[in-house]
N, C-alpha and C. Protein backbone atom coordinates (compact mmCIF):
# COMPACT_ATOMS: atom_id res chain seq x y z
N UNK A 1 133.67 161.64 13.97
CA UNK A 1 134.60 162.69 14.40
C UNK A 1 135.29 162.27 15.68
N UNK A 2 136.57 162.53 16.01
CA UNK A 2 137.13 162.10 16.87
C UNK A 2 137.30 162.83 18.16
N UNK A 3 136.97 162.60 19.18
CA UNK A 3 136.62 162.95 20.68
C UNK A 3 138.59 163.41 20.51
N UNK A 4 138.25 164.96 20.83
CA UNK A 4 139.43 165.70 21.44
C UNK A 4 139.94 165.49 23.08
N UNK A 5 140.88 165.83 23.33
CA UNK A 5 141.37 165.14 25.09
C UNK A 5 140.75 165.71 25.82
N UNK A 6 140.00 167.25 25.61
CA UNK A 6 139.18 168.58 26.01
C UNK A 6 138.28 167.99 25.98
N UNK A 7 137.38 167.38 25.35
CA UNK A 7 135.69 166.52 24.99
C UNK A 7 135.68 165.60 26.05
N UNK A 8 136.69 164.89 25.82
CA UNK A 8 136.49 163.78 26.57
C UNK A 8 136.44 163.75 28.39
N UNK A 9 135.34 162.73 28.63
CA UNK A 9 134.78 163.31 30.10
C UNK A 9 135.96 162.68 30.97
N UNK A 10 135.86 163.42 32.10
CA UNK A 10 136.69 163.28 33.30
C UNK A 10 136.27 161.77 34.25
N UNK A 11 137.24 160.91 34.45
CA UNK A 11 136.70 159.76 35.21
C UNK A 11 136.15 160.44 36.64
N UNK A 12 135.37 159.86 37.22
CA UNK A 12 134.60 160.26 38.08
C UNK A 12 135.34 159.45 39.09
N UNK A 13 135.50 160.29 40.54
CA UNK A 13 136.69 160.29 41.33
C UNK A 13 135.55 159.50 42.23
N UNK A 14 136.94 158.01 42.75
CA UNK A 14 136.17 157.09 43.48
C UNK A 14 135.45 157.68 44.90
N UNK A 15 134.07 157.62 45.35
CA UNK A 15 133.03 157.65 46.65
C UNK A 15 133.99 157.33 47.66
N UNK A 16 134.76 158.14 48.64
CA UNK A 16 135.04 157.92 49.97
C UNK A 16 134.14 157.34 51.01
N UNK A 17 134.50 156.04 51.34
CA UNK A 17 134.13 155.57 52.33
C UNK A 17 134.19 155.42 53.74
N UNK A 18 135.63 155.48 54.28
CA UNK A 18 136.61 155.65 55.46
C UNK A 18 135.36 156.00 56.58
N UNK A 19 134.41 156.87 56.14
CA UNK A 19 133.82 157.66 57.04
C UNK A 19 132.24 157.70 56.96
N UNK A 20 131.98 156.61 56.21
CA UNK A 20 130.46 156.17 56.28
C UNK A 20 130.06 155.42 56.92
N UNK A 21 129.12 155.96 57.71
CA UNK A 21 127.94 155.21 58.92
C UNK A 21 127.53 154.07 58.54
N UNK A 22 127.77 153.10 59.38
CA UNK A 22 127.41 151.69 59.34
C UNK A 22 125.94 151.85 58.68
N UNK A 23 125.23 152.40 58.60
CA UNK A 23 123.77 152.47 58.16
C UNK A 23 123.72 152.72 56.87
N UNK A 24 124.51 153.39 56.53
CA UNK A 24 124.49 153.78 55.24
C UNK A 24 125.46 152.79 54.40
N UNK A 25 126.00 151.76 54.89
CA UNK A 25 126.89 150.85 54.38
C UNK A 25 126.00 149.36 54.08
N UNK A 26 125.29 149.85 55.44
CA UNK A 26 123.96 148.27 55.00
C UNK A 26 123.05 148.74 53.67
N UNK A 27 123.08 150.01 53.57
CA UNK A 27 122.13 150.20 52.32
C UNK A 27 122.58 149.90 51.12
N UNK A 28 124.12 150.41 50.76
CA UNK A 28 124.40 150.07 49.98
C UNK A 28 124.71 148.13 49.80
N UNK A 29 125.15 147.58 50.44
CA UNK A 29 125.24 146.22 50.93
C UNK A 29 124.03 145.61 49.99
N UNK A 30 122.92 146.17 50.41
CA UNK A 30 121.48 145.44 50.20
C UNK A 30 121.39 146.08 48.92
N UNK A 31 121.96 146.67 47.97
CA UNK A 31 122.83 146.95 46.63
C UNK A 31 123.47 146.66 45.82
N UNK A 32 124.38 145.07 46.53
CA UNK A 32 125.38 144.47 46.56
C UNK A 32 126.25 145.71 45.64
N UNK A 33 126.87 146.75 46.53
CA UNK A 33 127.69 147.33 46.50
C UNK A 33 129.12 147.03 46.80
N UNK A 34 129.99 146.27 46.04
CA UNK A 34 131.00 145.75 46.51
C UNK A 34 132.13 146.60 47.22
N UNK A 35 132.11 147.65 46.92
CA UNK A 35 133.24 148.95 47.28
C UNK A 35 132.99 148.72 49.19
N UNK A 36 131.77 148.58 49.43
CA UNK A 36 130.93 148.83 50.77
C UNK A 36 131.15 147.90 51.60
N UNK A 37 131.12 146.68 50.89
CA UNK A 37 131.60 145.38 51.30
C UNK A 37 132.95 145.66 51.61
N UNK A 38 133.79 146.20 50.58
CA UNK A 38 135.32 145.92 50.95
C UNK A 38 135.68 146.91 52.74
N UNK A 39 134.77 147.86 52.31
CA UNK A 39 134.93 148.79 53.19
C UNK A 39 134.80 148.32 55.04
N UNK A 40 134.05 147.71 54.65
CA UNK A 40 132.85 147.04 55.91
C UNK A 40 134.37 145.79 56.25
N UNK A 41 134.63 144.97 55.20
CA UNK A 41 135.56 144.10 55.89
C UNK A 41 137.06 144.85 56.02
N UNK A 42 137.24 145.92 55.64
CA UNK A 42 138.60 146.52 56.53
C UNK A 42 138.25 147.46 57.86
N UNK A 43 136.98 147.76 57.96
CA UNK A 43 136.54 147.95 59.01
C UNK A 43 136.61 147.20 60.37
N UNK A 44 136.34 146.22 60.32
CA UNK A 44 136.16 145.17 61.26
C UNK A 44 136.78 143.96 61.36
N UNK A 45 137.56 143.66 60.39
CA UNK A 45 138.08 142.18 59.90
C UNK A 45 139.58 141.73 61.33
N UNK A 46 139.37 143.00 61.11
CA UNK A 46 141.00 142.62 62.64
C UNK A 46 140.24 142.57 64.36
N UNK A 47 138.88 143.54 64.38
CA UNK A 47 138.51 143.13 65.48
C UNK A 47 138.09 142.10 65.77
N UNK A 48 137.48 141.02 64.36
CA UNK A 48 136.48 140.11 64.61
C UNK A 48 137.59 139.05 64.18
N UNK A 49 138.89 139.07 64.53
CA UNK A 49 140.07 138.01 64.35
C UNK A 49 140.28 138.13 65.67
N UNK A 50 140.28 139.26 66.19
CA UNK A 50 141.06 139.15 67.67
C UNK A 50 139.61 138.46 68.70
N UNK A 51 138.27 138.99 68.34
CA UNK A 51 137.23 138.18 68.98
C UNK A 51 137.18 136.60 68.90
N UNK A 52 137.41 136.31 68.12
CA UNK A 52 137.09 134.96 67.53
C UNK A 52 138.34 134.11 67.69
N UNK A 53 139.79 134.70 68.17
CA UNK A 53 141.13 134.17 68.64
C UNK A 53 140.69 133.48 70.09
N UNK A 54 139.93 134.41 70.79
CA UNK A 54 139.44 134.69 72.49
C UNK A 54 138.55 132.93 72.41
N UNK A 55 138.19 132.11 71.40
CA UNK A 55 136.93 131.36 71.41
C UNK A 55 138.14 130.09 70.78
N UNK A 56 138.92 130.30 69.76
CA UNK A 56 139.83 129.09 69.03
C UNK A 56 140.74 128.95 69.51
N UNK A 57 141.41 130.06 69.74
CA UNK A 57 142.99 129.79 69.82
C UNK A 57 144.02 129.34 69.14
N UNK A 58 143.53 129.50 67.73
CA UNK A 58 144.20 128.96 66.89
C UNK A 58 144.26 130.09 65.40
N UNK A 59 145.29 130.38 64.87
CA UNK A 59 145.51 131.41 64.36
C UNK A 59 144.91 131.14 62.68
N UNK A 60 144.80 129.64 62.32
CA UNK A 60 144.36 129.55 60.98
C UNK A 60 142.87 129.04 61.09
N UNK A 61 142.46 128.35 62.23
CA UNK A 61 140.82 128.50 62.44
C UNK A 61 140.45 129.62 62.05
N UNK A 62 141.02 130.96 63.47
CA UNK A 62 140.42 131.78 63.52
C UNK A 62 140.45 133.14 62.21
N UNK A 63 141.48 132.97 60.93
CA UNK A 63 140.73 133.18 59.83
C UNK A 63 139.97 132.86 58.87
N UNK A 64 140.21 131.07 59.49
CA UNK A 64 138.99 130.49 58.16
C UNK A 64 137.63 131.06 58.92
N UNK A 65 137.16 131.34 60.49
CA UNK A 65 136.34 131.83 60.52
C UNK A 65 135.71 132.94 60.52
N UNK A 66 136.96 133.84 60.52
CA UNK A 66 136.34 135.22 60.23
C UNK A 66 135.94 135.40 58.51
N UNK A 67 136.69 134.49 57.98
CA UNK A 67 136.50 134.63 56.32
C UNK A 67 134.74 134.11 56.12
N UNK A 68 134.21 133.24 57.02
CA UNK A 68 132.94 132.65 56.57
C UNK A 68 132.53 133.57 57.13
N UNK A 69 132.35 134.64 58.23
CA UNK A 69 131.80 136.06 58.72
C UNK A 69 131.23 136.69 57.66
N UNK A 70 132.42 136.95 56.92
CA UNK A 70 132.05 138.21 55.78
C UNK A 70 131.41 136.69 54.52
N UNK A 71 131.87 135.89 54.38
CA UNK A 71 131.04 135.17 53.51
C UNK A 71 129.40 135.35 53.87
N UNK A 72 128.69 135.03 54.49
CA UNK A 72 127.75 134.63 55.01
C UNK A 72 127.38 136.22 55.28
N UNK A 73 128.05 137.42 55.34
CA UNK A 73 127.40 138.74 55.32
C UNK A 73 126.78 139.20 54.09
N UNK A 74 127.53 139.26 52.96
CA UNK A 74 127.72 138.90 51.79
C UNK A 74 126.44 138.19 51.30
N UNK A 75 126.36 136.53 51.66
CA UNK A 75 124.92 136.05 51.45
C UNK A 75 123.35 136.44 51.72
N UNK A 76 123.60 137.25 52.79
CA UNK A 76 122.37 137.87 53.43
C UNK A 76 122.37 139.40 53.22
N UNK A 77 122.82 140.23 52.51
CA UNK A 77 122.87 141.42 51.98
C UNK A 77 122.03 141.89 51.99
N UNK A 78 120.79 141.23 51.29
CA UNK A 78 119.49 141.81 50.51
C UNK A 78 118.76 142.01 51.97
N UNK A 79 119.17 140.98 53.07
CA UNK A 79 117.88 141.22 54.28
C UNK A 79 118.62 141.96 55.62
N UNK A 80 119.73 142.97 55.20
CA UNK A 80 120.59 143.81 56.02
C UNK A 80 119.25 145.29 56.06
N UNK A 81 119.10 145.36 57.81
CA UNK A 81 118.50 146.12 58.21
C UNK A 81 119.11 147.49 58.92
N UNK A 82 119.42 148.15 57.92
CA UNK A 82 119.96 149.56 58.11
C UNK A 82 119.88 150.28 59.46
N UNK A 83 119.19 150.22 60.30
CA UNK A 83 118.44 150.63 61.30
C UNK A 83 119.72 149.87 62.53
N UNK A 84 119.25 148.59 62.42
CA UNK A 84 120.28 147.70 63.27
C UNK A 84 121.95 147.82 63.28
N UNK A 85 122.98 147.36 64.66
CA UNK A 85 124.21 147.68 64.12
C UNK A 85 124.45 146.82 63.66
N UNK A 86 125.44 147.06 62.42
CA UNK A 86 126.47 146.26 61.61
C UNK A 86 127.84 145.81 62.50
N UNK A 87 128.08 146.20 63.86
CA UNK A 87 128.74 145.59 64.44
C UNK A 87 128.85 144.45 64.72
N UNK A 88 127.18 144.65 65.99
CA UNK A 88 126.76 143.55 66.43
C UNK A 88 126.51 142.30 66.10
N UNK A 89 126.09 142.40 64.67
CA UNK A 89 125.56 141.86 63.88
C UNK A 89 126.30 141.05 63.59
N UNK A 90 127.90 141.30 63.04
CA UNK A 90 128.62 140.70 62.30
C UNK A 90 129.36 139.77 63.92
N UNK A 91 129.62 140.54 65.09
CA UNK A 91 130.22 140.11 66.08
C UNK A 91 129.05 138.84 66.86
N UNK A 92 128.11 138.98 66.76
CA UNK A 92 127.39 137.76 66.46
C UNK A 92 127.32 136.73 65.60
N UNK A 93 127.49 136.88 64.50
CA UNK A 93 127.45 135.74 63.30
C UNK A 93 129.11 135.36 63.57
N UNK A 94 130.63 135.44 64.36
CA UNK A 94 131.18 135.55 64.46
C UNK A 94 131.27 134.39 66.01
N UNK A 95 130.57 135.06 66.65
CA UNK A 95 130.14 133.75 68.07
C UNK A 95 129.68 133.15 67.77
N UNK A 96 128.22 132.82 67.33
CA UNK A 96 127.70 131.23 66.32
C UNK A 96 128.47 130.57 65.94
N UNK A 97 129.39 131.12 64.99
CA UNK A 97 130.11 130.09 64.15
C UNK A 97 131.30 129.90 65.24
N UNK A 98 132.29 130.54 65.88
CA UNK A 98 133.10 130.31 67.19
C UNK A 98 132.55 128.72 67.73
N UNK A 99 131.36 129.18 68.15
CA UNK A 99 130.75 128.09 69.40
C UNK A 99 130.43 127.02 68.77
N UNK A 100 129.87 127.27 67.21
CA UNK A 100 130.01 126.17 66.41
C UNK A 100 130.99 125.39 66.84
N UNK A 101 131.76 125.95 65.99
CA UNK A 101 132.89 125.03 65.97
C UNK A 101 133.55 124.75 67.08
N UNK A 102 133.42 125.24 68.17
CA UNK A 102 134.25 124.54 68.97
C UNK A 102 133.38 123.22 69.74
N UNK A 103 132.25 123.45 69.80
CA UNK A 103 131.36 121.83 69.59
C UNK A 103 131.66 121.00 69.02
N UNK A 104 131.78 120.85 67.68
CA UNK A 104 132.23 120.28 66.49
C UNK A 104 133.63 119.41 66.77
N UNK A 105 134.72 120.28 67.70
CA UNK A 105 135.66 119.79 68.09
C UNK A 105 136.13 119.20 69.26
N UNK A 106 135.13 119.51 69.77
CA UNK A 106 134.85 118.43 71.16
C UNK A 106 133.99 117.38 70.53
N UNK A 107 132.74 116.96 70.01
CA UNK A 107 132.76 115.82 69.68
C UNK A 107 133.69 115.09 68.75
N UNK A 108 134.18 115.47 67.83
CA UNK A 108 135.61 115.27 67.43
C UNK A 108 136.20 114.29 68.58
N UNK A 109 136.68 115.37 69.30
CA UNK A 109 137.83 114.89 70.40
C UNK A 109 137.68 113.87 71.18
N UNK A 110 135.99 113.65 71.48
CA UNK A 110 135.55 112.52 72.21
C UNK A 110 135.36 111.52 71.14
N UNK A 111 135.64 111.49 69.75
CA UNK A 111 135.57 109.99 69.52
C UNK A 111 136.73 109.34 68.78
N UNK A 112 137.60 110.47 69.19
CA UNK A 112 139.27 110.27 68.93
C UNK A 112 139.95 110.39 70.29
N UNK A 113 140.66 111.17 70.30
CA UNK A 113 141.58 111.09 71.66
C UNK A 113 141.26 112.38 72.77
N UNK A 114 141.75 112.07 74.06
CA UNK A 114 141.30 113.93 74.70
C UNK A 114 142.96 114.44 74.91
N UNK A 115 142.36 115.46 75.08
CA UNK A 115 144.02 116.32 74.85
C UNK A 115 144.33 117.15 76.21
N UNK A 116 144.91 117.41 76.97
CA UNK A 116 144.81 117.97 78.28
C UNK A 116 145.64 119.28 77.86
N UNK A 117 144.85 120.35 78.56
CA UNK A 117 145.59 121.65 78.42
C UNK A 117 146.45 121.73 79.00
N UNK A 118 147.43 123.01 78.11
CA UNK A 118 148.91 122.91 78.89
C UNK A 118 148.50 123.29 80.04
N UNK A 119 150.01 123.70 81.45
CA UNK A 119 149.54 123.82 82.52
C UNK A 119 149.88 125.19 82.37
N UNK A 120 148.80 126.01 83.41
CA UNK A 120 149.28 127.66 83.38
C UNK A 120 150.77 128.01 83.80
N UNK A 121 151.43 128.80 82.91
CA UNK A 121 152.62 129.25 83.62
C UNK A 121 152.58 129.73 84.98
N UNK A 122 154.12 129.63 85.77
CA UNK A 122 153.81 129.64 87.35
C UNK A 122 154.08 131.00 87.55
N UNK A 123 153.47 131.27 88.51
CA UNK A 123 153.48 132.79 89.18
C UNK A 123 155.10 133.05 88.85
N UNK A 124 155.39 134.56 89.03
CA UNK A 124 156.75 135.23 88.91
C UNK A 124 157.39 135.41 90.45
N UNK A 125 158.48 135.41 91.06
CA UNK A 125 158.84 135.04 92.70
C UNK A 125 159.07 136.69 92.71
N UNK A 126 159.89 137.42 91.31
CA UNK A 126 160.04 138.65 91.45
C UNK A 126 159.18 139.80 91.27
N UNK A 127 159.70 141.11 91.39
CA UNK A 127 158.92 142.05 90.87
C UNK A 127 158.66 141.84 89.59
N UNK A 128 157.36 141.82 89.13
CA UNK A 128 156.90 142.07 87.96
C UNK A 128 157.14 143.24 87.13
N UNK A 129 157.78 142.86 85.56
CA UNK A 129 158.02 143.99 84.40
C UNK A 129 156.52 144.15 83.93
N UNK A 130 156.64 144.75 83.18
CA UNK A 130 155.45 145.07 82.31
C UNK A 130 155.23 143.81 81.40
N UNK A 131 156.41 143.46 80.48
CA UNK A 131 155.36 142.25 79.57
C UNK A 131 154.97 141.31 80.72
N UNK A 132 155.38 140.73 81.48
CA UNK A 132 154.67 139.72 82.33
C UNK A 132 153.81 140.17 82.97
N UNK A 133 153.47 141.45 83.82
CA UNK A 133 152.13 141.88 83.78
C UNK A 133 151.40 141.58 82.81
N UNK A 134 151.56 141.90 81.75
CA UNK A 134 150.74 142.57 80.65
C UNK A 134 150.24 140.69 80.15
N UNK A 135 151.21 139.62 80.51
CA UNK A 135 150.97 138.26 79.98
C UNK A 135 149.97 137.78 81.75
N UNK A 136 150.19 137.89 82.61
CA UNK A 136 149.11 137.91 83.46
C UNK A 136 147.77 138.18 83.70
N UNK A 137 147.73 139.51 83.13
CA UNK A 137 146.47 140.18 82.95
C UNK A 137 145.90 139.53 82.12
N UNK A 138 146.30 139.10 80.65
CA UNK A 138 145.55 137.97 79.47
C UNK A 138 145.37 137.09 80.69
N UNK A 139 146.02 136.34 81.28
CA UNK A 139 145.89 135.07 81.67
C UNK A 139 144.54 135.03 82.66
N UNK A 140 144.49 136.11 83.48
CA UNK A 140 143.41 136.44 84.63
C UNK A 140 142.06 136.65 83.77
N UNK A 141 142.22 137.50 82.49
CA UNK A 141 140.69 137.72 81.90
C UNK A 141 140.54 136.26 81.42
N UNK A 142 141.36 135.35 80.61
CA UNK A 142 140.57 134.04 80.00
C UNK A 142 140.61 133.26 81.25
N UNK A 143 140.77 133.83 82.51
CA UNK A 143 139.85 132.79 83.72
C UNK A 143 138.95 132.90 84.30
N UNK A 144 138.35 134.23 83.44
CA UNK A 144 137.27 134.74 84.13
C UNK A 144 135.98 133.82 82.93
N UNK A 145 135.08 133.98 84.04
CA UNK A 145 133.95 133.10 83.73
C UNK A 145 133.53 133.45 82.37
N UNK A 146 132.98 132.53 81.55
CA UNK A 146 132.87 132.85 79.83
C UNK A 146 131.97 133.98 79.87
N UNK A 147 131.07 134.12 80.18
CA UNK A 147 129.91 135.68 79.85
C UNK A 147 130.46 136.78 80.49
N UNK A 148 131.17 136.44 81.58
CA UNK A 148 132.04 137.90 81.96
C UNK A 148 133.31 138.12 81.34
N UNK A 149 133.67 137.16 80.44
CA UNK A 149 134.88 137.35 80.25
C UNK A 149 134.22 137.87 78.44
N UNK A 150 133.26 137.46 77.97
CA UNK A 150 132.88 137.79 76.43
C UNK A 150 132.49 139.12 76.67
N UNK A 151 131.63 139.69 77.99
CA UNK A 151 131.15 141.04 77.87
C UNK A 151 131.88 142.05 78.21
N UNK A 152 133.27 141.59 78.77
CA UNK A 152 134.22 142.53 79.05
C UNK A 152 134.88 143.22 78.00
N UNK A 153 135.03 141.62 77.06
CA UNK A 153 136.44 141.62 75.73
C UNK A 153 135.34 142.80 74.56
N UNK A 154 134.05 142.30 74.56
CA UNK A 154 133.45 142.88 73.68
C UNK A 154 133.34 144.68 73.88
N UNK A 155 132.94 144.49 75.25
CA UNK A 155 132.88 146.22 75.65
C UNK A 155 134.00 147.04 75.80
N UNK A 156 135.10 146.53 76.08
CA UNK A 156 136.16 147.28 76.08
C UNK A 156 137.56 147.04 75.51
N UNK A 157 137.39 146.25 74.48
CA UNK A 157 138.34 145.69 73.32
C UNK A 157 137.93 145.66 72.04
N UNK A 158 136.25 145.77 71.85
CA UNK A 158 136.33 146.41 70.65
C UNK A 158 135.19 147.32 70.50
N UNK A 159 134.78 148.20 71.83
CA UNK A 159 133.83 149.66 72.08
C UNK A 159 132.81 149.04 71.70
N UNK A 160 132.48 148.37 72.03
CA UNK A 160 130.61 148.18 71.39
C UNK A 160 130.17 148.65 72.70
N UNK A 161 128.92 149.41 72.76
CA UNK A 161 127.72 149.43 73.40
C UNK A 161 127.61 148.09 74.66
N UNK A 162 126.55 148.44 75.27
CA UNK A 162 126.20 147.57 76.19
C UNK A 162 125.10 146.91 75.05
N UNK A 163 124.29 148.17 74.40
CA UNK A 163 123.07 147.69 73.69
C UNK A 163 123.63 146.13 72.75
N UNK A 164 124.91 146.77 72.20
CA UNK A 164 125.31 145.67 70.89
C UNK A 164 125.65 144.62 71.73
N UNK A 165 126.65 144.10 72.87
CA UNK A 165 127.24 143.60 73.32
C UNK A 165 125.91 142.45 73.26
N UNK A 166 124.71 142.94 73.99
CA UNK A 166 123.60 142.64 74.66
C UNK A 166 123.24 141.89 73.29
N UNK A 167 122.81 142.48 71.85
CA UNK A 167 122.60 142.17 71.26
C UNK A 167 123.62 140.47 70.76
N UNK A 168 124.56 141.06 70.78
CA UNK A 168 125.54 139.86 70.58
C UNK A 168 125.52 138.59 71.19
N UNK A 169 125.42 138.91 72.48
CA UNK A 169 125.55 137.87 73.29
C UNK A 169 123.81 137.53 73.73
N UNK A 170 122.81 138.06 73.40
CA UNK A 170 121.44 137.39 73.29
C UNK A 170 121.47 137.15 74.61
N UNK A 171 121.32 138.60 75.55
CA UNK A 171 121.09 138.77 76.43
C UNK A 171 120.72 140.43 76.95
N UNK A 172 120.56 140.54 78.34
CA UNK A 172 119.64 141.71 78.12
C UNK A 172 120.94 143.14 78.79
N UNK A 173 120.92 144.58 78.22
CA UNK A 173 121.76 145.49 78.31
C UNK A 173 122.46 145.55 79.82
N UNK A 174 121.23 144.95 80.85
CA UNK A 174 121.33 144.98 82.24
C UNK A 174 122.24 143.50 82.77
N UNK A 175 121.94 142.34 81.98
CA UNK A 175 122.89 141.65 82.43
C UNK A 175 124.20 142.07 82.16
N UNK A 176 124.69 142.46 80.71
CA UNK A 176 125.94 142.63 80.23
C UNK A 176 126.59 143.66 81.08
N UNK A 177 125.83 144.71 81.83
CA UNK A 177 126.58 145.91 82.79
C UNK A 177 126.63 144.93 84.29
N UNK A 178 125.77 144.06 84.29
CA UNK A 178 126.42 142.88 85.70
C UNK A 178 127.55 142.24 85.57
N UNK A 179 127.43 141.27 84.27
CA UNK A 179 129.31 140.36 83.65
C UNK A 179 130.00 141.24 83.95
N UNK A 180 130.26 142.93 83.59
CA UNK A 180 131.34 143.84 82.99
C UNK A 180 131.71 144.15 84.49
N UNK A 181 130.68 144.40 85.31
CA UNK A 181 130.97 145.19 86.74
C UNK A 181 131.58 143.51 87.48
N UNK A 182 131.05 142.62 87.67
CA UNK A 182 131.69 141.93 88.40
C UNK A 182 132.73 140.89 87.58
N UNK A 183 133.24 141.36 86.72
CA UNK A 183 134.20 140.93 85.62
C UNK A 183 135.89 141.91 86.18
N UNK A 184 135.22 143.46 86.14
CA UNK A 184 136.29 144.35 86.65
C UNK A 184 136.79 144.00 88.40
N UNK A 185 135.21 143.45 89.18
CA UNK A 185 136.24 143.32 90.32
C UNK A 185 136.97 141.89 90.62
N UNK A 186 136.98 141.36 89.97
CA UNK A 186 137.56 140.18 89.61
C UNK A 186 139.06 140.20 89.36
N UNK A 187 139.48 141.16 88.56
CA UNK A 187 140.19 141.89 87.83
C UNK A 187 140.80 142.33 88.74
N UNK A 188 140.16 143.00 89.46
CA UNK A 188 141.10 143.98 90.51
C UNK A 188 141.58 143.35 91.87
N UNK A 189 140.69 142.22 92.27
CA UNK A 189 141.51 141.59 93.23
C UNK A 189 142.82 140.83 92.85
N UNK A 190 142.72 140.66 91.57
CA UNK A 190 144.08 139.83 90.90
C UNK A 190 145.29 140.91 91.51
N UNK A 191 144.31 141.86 90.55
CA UNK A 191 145.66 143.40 91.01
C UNK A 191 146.30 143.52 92.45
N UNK A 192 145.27 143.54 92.97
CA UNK A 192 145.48 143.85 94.72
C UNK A 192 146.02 143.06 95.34
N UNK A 193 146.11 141.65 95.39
CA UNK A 193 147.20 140.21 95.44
C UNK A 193 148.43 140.55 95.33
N UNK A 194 148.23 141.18 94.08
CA UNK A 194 150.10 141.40 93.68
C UNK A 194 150.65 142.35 94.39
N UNK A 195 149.83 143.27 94.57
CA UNK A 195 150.54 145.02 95.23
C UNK A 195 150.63 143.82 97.05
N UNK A 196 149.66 143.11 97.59
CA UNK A 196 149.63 142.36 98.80
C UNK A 196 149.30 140.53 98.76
N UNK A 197 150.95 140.10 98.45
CA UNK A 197 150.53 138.51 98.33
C UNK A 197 149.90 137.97 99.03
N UNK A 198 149.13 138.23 100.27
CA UNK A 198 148.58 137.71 101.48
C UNK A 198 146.97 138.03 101.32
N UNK A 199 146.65 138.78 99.86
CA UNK A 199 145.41 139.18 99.73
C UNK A 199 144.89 138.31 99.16
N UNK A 200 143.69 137.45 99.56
CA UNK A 200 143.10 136.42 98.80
C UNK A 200 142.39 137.06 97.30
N UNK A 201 142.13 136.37 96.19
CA UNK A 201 141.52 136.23 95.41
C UNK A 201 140.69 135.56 95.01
C-alpha cells in the first residue's frame, strides 16, 4: 500500500549548535559527531589563524597549520575530555605545531642561506592618524618579549581565561597575570613617548 504525503514522517529538523557548550561538543566529538566537528571548526578556525599568523607570518603556512589543528583534533576525538577547555586545548595543539615549525625552518635556513629581516618602518615626524597608530601598536606588541607578548594576544585577542592561557602556554595562572601586567606597561610607555617624545621607553 502506498504511503500517503499525510503518512509520511516529517524530516527531523537539523540540532542547533551555534550555542552549545564546548563540553557538550567534546561529547559529541568522542561520538565522532561530524555536525560538532563542523561546528567546533567555525567556532574557532579564524581565531586560531590569527594566533598562529602572530608565530609564521605567513598567510599559506598559517592555514596549512591551522588545517593540521582540526586534523589532529579529529584524530584524538575518542580521548577529548569534556571537563577540560576545548579552547585551550585546540590553542595549544596550535603553538606546538607553530613552534614546530618554525624550528624546522631555522634549521632549514642554517643549512641553506640566512635571510635578514626587513628593517622596522621609521617613526612618523607628524601627528599620528589612526591607521598608523593602529600599525604601531602591532609593531610595539610583536616587540614585546615572546611570553608577554603570547599571554597578552591570547588573553585579550581571543578572551581566554588566565586558567586556559596558563593551560596553553604550560605555565602557571600567576605567571600569565605577570606577562599580561608587565606586557600592558610596556605598552603604555610606548603610548606616553608619543603624547611626550622626550619620555624614555
Amino acid at each position: 500500500m502506498e504511503t500517503s504525503p499525510r503518512e509520511a514522517p516529517s524530516p527531523r529538523p537539523p540540532r542547533p549548535l551555534s550555542g552549545e557548550p564546548d563540553g557538550s561538543l567534546c561529547r559529541r566529538l568522542r561520538a565522532s559527531d561530524r555536525e560538532a566537528f563542523a561546528e567546533v571548526f567555525r567556532r574557532h578556525r579564524d581565531g586560531l589563524l590569527r594566533y598562529v599568523h602572530t608565530f609564521v607570518h605567513d598567510d599559506a603556512q598559517t592555514h596549512d597549520l591551522v588545517q593540521d589543528v582540526f586534523e589532529g583534533l579529529w584524530a584524538l576525538r575518542d580521548r577529548l575530555d569534556p571537563a577540560q577547555s576545548l579552547p585551550a586545548l585546540l590553542f595549544r595543539m596550535a603553538r606546538n605545531r607553530s613552534l614546530r615549525h618554525l624550528r624546522d625552518a631555522r634549521l632549514h635556513a642554517r643549512k641553506h642561506t640566512e635571510m635578514d629581516p626587513p628593517p622596522p618602518p621609521p617613526l612618523p615626524g607628524n601627528a599620528l592618524d589612526a591607521d598608523t597608530l593602529a600599525h604601531r601598536f602591532s609593531a610595539w606588541i610583536a616587540d614585546l618579549p615572546p611570553q608577554q607578548r603570547e599571554a597578552l594576544t591570547l588573553s585579550r585577542f581571543h578572551a581566554l581565561s588566565h586558567r586556559e592561557v596558563a593551560e596553553t602556554m604550560g605555565i602557571s595562572p600567576r605567571t600569565v597575570n605577570n606577562h599580561i601586567v608587565r606586557a600592558l606597561k610596556r605598552l603604555k610607555r610606548h603610548l606616553d613617548a608619543f603624547d611626550n617624545p622626550h619620555t624614555p621607553t
